[in-house]
N, C-alpha and C. Protein backbone atom coordinates (compact mmCIF):
# COMPACT_ATOMS: atom_id res chain seq x y z
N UNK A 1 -4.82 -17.72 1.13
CA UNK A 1 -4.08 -17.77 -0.11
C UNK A 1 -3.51 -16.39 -0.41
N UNK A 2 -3.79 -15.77 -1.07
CA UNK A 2 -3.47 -14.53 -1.55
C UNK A 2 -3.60 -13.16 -0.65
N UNK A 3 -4.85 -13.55 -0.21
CA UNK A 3 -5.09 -12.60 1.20
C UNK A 3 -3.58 -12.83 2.25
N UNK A 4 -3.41 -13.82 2.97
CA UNK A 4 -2.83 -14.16 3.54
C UNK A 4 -1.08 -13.35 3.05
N UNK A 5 -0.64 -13.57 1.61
CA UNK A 5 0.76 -12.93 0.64
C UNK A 5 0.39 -11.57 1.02
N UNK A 6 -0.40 -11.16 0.56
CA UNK A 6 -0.94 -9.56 0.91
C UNK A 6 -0.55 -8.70 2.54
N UNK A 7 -1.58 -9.94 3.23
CA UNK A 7 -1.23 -8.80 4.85
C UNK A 7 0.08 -8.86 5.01
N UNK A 8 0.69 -10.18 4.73
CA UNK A 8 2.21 -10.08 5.33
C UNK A 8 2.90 -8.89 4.56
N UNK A 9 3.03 -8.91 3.21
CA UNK A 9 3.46 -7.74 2.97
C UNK A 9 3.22 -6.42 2.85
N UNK A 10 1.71 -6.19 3.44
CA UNK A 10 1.38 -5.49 3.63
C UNK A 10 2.07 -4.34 5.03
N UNK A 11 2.27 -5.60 6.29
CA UNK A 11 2.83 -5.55 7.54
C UNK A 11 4.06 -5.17 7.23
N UNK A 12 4.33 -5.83 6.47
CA UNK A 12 6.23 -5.42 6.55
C UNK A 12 6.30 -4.24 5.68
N UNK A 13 6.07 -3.73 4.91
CA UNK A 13 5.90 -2.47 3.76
C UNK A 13 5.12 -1.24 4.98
N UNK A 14 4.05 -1.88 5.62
CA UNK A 14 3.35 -0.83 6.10
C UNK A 14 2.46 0.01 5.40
N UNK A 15 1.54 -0.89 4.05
CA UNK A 15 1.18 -0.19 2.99
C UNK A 15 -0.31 -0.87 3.53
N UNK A 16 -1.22 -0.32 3.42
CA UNK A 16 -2.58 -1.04 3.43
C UNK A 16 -3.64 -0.22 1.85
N UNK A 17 -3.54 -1.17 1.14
CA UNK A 17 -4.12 -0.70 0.23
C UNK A 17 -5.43 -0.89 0.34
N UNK A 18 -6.34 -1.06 1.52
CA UNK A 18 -7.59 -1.07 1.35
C UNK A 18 -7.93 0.56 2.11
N UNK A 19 -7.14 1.47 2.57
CA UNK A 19 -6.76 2.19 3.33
C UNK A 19 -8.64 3.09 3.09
N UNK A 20 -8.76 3.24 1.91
CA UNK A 20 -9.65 4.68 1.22
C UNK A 20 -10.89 3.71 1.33
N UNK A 21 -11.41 2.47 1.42
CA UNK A 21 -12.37 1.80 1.09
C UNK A 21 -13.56 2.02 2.19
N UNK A 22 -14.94 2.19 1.52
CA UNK A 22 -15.60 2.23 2.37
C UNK A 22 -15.72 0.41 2.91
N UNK A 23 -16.79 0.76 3.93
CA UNK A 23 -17.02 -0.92 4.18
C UNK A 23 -18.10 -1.68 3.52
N UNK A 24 -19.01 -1.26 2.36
CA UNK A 24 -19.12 -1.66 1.72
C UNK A 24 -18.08 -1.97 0.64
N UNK A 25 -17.03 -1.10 0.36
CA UNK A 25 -16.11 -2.00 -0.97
C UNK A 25 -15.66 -2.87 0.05
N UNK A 26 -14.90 -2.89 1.12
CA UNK A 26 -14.10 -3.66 1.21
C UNK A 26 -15.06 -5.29 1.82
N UNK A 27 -16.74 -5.31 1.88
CA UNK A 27 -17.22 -6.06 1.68
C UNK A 27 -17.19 -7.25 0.28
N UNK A 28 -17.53 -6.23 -0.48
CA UNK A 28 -17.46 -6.51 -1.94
C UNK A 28 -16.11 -6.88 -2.36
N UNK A 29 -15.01 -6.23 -1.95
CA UNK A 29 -13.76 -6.78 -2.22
C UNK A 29 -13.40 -7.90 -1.66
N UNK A 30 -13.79 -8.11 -0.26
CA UNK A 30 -13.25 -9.72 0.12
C UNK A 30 -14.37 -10.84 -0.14
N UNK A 31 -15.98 -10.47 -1.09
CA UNK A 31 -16.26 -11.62 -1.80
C UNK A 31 -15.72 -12.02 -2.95
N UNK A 32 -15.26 -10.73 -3.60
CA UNK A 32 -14.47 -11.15 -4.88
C UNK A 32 -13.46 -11.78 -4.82
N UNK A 33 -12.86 -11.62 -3.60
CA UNK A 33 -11.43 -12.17 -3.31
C UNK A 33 -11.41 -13.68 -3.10
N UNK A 34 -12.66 -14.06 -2.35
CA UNK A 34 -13.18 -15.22 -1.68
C UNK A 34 -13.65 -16.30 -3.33
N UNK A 35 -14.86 -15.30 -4.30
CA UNK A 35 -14.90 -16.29 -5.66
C UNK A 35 -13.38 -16.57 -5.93
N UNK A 36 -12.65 -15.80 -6.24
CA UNK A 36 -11.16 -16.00 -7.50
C UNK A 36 -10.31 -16.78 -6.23
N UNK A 37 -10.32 -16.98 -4.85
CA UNK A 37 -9.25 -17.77 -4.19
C UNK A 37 -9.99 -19.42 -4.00
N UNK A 38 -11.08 -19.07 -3.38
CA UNK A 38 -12.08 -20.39 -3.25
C UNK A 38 -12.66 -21.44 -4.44
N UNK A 39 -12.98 -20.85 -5.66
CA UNK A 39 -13.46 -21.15 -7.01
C UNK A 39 -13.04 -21.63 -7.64
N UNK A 40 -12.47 -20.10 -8.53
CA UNK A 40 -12.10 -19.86 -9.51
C UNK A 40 -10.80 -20.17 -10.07
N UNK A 41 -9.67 -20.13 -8.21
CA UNK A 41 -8.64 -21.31 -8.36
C UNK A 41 -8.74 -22.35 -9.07
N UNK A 42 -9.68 -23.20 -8.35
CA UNK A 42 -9.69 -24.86 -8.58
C UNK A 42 -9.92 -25.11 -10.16
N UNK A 43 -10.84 -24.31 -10.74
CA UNK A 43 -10.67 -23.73 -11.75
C UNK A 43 -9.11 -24.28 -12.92
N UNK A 44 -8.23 -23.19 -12.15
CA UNK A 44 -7.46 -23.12 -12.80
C UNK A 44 -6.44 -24.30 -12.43
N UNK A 45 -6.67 -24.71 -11.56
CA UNK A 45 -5.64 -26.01 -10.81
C UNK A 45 -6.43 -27.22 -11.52
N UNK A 46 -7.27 -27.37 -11.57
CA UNK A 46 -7.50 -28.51 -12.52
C UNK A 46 -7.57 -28.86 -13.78
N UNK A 47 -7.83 -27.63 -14.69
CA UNK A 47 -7.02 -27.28 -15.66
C UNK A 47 -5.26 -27.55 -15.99
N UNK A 48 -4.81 -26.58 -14.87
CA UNK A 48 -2.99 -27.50 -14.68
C UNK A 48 -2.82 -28.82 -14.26
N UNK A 49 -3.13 -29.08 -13.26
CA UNK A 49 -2.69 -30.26 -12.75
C UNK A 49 -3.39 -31.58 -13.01
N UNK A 50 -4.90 -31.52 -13.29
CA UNK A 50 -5.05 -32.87 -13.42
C UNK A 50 -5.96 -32.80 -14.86
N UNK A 51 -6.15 -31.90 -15.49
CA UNK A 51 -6.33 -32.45 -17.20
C UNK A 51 -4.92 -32.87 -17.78
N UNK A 52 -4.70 -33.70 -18.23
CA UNK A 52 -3.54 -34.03 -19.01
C UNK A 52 -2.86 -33.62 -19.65
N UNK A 53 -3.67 -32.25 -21.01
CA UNK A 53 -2.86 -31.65 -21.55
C UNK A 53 -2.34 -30.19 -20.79
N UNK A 54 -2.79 -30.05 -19.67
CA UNK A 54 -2.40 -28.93 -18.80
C UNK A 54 -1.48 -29.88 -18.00
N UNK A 55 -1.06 -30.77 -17.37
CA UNK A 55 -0.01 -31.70 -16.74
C UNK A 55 1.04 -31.56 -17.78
N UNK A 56 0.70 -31.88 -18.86
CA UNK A 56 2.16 -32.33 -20.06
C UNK A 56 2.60 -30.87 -20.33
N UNK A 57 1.93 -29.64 -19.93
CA UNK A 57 2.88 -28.66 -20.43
C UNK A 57 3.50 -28.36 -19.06
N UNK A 58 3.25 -28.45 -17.51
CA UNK A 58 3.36 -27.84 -16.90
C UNK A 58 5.09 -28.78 -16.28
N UNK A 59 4.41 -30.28 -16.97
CA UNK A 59 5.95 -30.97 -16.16
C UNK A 59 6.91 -31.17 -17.60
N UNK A 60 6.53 -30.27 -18.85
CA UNK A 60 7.61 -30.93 -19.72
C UNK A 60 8.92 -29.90 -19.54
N UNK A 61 10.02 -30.41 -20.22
CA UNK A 61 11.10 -29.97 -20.37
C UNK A 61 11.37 -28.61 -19.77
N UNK A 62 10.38 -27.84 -20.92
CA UNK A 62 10.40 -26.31 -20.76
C UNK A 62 9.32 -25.99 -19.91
N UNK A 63 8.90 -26.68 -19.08
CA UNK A 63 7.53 -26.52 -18.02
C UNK A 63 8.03 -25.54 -16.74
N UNK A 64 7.34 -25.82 -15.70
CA UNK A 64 7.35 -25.58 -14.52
C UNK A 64 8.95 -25.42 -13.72
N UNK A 65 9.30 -26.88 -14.35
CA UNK A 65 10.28 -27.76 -13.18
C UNK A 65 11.26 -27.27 -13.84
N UNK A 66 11.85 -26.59 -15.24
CA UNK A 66 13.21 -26.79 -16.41
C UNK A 66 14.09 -26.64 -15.73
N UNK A 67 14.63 -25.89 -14.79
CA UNK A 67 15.47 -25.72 -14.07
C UNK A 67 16.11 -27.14 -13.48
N UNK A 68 15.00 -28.02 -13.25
CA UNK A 68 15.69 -29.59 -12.65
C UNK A 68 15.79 -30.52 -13.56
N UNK A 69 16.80 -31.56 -12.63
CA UNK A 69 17.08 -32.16 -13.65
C UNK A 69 15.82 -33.33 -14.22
N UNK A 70 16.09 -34.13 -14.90
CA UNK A 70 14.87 -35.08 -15.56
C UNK A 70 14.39 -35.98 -14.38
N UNK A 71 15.40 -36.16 -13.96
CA UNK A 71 14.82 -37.29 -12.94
C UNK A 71 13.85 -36.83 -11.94
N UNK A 72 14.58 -35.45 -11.13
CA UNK A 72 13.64 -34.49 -10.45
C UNK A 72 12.78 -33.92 -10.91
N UNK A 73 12.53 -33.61 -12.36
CA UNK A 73 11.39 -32.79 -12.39
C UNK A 73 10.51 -33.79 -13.00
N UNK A 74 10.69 -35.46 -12.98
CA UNK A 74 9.54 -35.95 -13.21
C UNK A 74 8.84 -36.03 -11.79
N UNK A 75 9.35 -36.95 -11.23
CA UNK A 75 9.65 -37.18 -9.69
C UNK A 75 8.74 -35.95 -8.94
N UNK A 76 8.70 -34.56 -8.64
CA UNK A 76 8.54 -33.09 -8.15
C UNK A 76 7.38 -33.43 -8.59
N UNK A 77 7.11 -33.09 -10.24
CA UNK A 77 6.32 -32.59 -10.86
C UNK A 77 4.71 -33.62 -10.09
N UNK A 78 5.23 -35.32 -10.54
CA UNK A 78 3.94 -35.93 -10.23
C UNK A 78 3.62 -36.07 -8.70
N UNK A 79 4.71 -35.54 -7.46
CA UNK A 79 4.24 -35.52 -6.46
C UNK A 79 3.31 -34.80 -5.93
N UNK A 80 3.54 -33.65 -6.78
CA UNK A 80 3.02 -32.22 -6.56
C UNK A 80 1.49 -32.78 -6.78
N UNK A 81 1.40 -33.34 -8.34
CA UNK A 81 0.11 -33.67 -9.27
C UNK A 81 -0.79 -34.74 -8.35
N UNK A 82 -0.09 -35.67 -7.69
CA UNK A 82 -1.08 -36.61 -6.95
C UNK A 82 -1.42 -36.04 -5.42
N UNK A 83 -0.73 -34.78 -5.20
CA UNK A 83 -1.07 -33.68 -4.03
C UNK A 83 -2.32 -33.20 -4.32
N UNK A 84 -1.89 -32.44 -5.63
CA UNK A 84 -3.12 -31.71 -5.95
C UNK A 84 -4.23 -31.78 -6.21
N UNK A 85 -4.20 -33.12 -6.97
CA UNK A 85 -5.70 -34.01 -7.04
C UNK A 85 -5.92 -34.54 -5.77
N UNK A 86 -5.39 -35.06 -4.59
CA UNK A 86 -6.25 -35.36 -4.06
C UNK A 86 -6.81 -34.45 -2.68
N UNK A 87 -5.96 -32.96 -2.79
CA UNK A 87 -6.51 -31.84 -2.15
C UNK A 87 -8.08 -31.38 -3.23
N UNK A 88 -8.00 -31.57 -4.58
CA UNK A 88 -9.10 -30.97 -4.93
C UNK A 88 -10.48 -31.98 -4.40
N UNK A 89 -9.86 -33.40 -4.56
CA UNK A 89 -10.55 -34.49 -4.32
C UNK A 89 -11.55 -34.02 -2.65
N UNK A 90 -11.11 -33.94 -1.82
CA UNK A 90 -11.43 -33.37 -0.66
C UNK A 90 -12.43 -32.37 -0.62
N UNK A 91 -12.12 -31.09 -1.76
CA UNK A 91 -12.75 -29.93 -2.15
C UNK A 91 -14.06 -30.81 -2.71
N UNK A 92 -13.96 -31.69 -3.45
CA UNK A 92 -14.83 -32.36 -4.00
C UNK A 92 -14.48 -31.97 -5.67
N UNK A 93 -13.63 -31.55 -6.15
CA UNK A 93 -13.52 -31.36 -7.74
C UNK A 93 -13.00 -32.46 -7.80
N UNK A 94 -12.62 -33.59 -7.50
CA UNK A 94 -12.68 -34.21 -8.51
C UNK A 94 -13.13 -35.56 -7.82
N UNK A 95 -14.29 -36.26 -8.41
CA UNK A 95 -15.18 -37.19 -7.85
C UNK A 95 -14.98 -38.43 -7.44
N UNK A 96 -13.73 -39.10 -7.57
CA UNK A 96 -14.04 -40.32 -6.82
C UNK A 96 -12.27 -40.19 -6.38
N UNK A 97 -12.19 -40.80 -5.05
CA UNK A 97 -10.73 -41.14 -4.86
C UNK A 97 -9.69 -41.20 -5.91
N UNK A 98 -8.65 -40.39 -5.69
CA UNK A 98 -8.07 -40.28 -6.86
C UNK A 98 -6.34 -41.00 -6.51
N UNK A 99 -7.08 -42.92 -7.23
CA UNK A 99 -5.90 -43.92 -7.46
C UNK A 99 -5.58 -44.05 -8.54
N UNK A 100 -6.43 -43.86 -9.61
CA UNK A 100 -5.73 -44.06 -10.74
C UNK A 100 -6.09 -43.32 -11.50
N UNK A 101 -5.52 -43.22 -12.72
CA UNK A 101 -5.30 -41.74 -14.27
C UNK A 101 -6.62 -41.50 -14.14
N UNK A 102 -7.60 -42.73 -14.45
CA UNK A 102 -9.17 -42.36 -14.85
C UNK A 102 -9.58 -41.74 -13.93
N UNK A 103 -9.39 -42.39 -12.82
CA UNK A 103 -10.25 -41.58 -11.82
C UNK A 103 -9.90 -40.09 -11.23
N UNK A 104 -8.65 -40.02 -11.63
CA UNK A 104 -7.97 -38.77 -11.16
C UNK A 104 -8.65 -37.27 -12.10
N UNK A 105 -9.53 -38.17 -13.46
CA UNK A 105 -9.78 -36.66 -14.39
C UNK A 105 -11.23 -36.85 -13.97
N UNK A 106 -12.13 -37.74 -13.45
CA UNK A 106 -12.98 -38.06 -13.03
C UNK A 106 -13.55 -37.09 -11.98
N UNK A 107 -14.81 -35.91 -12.29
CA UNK A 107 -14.61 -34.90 -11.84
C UNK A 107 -16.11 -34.59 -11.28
N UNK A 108 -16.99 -34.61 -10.24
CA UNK A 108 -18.44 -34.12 -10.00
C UNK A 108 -19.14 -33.96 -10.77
N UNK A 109 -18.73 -32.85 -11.80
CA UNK A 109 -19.44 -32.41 -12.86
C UNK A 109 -18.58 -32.51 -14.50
N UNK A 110 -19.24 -32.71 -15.55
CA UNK A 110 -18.60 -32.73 -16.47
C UNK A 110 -17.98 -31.41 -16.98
N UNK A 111 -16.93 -31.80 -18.13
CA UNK A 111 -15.75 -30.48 -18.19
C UNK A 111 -16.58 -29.26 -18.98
N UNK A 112 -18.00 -29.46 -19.44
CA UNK A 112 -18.83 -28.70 -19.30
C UNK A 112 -19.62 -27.40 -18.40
N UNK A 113 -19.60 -28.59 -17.67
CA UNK A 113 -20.27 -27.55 -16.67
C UNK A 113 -19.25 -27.08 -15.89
N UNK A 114 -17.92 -27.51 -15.37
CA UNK A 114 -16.90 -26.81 -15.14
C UNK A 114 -16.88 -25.70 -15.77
N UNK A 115 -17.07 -25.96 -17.08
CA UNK A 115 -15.78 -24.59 -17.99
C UNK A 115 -17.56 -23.15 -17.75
N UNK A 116 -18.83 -23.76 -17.71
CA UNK A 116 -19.84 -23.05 -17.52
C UNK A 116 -19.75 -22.51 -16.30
N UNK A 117 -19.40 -22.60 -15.15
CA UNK A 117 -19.11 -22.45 -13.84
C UNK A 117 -18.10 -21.61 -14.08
N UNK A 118 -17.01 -21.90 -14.56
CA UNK A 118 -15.75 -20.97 -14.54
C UNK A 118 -16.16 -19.51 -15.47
N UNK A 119 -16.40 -19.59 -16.54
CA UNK A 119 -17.30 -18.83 -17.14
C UNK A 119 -18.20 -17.87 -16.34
N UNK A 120 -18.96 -18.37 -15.76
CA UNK A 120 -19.79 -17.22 -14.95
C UNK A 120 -19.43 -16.47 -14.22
N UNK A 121 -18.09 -16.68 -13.33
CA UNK A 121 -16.88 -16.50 -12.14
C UNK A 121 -16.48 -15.29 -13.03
N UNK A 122 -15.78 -15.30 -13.81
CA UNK A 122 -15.41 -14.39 -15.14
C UNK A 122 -16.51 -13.67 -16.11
N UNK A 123 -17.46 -13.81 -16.31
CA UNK A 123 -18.20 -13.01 -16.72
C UNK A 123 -18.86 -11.74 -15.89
N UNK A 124 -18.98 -12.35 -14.11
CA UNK A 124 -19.29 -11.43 -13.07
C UNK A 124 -18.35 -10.65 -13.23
N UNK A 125 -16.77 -10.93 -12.77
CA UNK A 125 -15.62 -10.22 -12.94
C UNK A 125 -15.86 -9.21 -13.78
N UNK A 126 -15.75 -9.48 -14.90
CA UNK A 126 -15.67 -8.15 -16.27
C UNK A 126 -17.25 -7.32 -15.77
N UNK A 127 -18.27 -7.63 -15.23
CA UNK A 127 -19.52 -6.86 -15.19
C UNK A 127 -18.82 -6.27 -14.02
N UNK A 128 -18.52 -6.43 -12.77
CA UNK A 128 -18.20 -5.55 -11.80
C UNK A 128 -17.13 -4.83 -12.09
N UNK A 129 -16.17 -5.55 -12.97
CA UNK A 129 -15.08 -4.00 -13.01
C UNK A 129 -15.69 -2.99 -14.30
N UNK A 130 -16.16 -3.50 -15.24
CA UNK A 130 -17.18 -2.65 -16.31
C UNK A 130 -15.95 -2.02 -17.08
N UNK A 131 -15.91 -0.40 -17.24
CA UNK A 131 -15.39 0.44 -17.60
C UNK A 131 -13.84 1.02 -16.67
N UNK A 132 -14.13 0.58 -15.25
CA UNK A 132 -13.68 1.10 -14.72
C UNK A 132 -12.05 0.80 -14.56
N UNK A 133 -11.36 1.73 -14.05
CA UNK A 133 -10.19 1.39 -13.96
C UNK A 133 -9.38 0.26 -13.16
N UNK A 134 -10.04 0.55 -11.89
CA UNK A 134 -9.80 -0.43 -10.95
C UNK A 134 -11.27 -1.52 -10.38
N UNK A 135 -11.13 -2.59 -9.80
CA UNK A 135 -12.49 -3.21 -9.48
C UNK A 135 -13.26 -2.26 -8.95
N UNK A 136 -12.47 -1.75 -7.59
CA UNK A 136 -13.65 -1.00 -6.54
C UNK A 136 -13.13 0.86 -6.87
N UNK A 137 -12.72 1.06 -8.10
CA UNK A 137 -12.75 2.31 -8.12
C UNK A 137 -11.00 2.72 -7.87
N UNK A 138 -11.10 2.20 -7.05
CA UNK A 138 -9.37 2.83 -6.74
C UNK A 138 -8.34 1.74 -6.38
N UNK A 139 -6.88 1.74 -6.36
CA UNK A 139 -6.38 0.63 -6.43
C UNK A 139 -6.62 -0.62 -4.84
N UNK A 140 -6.92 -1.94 -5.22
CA UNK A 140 -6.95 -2.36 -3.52
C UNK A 140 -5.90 -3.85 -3.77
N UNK A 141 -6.71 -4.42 -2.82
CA UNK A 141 -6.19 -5.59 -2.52
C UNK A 141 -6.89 -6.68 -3.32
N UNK A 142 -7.86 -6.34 -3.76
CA UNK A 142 -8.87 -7.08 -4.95
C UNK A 142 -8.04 -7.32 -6.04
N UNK A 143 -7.84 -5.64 -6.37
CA UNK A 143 -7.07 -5.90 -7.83
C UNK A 143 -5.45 -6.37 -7.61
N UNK A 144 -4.95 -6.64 -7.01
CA UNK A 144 -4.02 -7.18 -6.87
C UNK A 144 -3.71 -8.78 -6.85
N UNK A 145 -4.94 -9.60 -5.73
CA UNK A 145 -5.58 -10.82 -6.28
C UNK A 145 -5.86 -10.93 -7.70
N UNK A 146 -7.25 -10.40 -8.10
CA UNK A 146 -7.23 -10.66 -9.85
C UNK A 146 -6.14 -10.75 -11.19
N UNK A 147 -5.69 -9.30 -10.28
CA UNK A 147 -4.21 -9.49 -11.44
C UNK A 147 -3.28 -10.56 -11.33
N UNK A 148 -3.14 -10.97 -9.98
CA UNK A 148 -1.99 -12.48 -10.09
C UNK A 148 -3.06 -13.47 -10.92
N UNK A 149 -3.86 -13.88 -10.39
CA UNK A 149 -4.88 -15.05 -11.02
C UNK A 149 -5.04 -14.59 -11.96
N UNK A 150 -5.53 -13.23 -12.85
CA UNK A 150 -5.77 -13.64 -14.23
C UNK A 150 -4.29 -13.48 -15.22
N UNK A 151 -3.62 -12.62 -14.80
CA UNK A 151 -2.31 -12.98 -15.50
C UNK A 151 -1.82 -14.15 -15.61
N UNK A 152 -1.56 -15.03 -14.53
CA UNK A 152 -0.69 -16.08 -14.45
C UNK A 152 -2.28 -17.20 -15.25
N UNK A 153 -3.51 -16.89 -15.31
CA UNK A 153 -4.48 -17.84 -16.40
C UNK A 153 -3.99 -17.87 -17.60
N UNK A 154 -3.68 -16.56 -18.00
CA UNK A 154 -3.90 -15.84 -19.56
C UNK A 154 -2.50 -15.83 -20.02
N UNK A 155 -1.64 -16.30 -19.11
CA UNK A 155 -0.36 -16.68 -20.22
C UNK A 155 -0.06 -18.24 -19.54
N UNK A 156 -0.30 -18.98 -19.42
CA UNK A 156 -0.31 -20.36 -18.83
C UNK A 156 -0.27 -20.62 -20.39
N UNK A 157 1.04 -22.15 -20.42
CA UNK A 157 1.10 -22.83 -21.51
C UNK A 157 0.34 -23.68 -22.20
N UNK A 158 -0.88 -24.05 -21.78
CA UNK A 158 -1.71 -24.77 -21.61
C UNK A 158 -3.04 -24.36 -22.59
N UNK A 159 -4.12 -25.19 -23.25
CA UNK A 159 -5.09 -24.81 -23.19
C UNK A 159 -6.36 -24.74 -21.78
N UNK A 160 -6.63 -23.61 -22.03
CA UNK A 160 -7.57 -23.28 -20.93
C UNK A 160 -8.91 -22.73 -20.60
N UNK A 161 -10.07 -23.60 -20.35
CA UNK A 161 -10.78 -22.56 -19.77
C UNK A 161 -10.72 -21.28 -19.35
N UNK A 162 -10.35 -21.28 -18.13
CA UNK A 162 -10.26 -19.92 -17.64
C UNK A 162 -9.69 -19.08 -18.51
N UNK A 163 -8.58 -18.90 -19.14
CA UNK A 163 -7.98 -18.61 -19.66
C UNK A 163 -9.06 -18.00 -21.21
N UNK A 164 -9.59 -18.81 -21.72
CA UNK A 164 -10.57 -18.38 -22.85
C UNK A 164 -12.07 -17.86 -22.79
N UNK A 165 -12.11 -17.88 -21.10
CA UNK A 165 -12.85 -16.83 -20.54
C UNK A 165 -12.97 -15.42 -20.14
N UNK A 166 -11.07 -15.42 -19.74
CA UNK A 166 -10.60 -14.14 -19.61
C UNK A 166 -10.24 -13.50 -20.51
N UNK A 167 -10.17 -14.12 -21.90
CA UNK A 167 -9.72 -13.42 -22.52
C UNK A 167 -11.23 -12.99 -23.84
N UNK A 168 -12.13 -13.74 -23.38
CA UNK A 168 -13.21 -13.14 -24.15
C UNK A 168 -13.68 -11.94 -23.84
N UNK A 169 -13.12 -11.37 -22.49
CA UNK A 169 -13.57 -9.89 -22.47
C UNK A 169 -12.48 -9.17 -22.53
N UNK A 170 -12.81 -8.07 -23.16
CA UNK A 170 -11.98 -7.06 -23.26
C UNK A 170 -11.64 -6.03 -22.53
N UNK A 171 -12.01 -5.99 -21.48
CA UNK A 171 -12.02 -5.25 -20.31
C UNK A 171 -11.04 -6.24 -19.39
N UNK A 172 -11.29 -7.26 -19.04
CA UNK A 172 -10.27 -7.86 -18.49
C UNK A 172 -9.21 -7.91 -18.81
N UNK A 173 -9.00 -8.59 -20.43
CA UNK A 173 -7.47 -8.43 -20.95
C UNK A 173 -6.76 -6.80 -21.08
N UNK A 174 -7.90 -5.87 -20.90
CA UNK A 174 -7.25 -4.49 -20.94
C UNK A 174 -6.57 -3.90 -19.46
N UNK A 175 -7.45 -4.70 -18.51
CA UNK A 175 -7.33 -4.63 -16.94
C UNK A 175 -5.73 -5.34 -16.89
N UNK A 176 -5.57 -6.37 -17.11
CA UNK A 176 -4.10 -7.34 -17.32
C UNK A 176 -3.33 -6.34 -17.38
N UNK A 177 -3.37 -5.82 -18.66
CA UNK A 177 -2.26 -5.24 -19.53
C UNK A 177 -1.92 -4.46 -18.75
N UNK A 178 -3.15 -3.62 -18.35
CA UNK A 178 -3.01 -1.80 -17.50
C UNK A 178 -2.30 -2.14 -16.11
N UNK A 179 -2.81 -2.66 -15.79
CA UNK A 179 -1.90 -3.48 -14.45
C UNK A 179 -0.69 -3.60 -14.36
N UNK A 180 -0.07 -4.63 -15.16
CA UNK A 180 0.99 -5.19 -15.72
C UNK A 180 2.04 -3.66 -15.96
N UNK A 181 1.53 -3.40 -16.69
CA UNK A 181 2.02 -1.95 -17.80
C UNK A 181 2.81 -1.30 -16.42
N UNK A 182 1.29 -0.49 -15.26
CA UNK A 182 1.68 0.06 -13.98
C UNK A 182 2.26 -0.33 -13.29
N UNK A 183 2.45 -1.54 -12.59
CA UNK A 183 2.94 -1.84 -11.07
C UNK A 183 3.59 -3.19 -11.70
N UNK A 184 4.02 -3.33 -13.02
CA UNK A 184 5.24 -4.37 -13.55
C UNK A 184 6.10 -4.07 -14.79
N UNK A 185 6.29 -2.82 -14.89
CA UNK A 185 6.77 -2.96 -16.39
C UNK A 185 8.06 -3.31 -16.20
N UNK A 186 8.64 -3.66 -15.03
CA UNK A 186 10.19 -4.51 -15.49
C UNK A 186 9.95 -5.53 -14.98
N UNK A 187 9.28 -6.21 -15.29
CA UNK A 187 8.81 -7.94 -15.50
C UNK A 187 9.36 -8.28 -16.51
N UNK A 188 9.99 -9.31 -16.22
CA UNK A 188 10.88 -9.78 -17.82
C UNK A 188 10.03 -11.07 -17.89
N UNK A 189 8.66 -11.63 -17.33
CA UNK A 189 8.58 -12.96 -17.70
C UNK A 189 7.00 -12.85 -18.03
């Protein structure tokens, strides 16, 4: 996932930002990388795609798709949605074959223990980065993962778990910002 966006542009830039890491961070950096791509995703993909009120913001008007037209971005939107459930389905998030609405929100564990699960994913997060500026001290390939995943959580149209996890710490939403601030301030979105 993200690892994968990284080396390539890493290769073509010729930049390796794990360059300074001992091999313990860069241990520690590719489990963190491994919770927020393996997890903490699904996390957030089931949240979008197969709770309902995360579906209705992501395929309405001003959603995902606005750029297409109605017909296509219903069309796109639910191909994508009966993709995605039944890739999580596989993962096992969501518990029984997913043929119909019910069964599609129909999930292993209740949206409890999900949002408790997701929660803990994010509470580790804010304890390992603490005070600090960057996760492992200096800038890597970690914080570059986190920052796509928790940015793109923490402004998602949607109500969200993840999202009201990340933003219960203040170290994370300060991590966002500082990020953002550095290596995006001409982001217009």
């Amino acid at each position: 996932m993200s690892g994968h966006i990284i080396e390539r542009l890493s290769a073509e830039r010729g930049v390796d930002l794990d360059a300074g890491l001992t091999p313990q961070q860069l241990a520690l950096g590719h489990v963190v990388r491994r919770t927020i791509e393996e997890h903490l995703y699904f996390h957030g993909l089931h949240g979008r795609w197969v709770d309902d009120a995360g579906f209705a913001a992501v395929s309405a008007p001003d959603g995902y798709f606005s750029k297409l037209s109605g017909p296509a971005r219903f069309l796109i939107s639910r191909y994508l949605r009966r993709n995605l459930i039944r890739m999580s389905w596989r993962r096992g998030w969501v518990g029984t074959r997913p043929s119909s609405a019910e069964q599609r929100r129909a999930a292993p564990s209740s949206a409890e223990q999900r949002r408790d699960a997701a929660q803990r994913d994010v509470d580790s997060l804010a304890t390992l980065l603490a005070d600090r500026e960057y996760l492992l001290g200096s800038p890597s390939t970690v914080d570059a993962t986190l920052l796509g995943f928790g940015w793109g959580m923490v402004v998602n149209p949607y109500p969200s778990m993840v999202a009201d996890a990340f933003n219960a710490h203040p170290n994370l939403v300060a991590y966002i910002e500082r990020m953002k601030g550095r290596y995006w301030a001409d982001w217009a979105g």
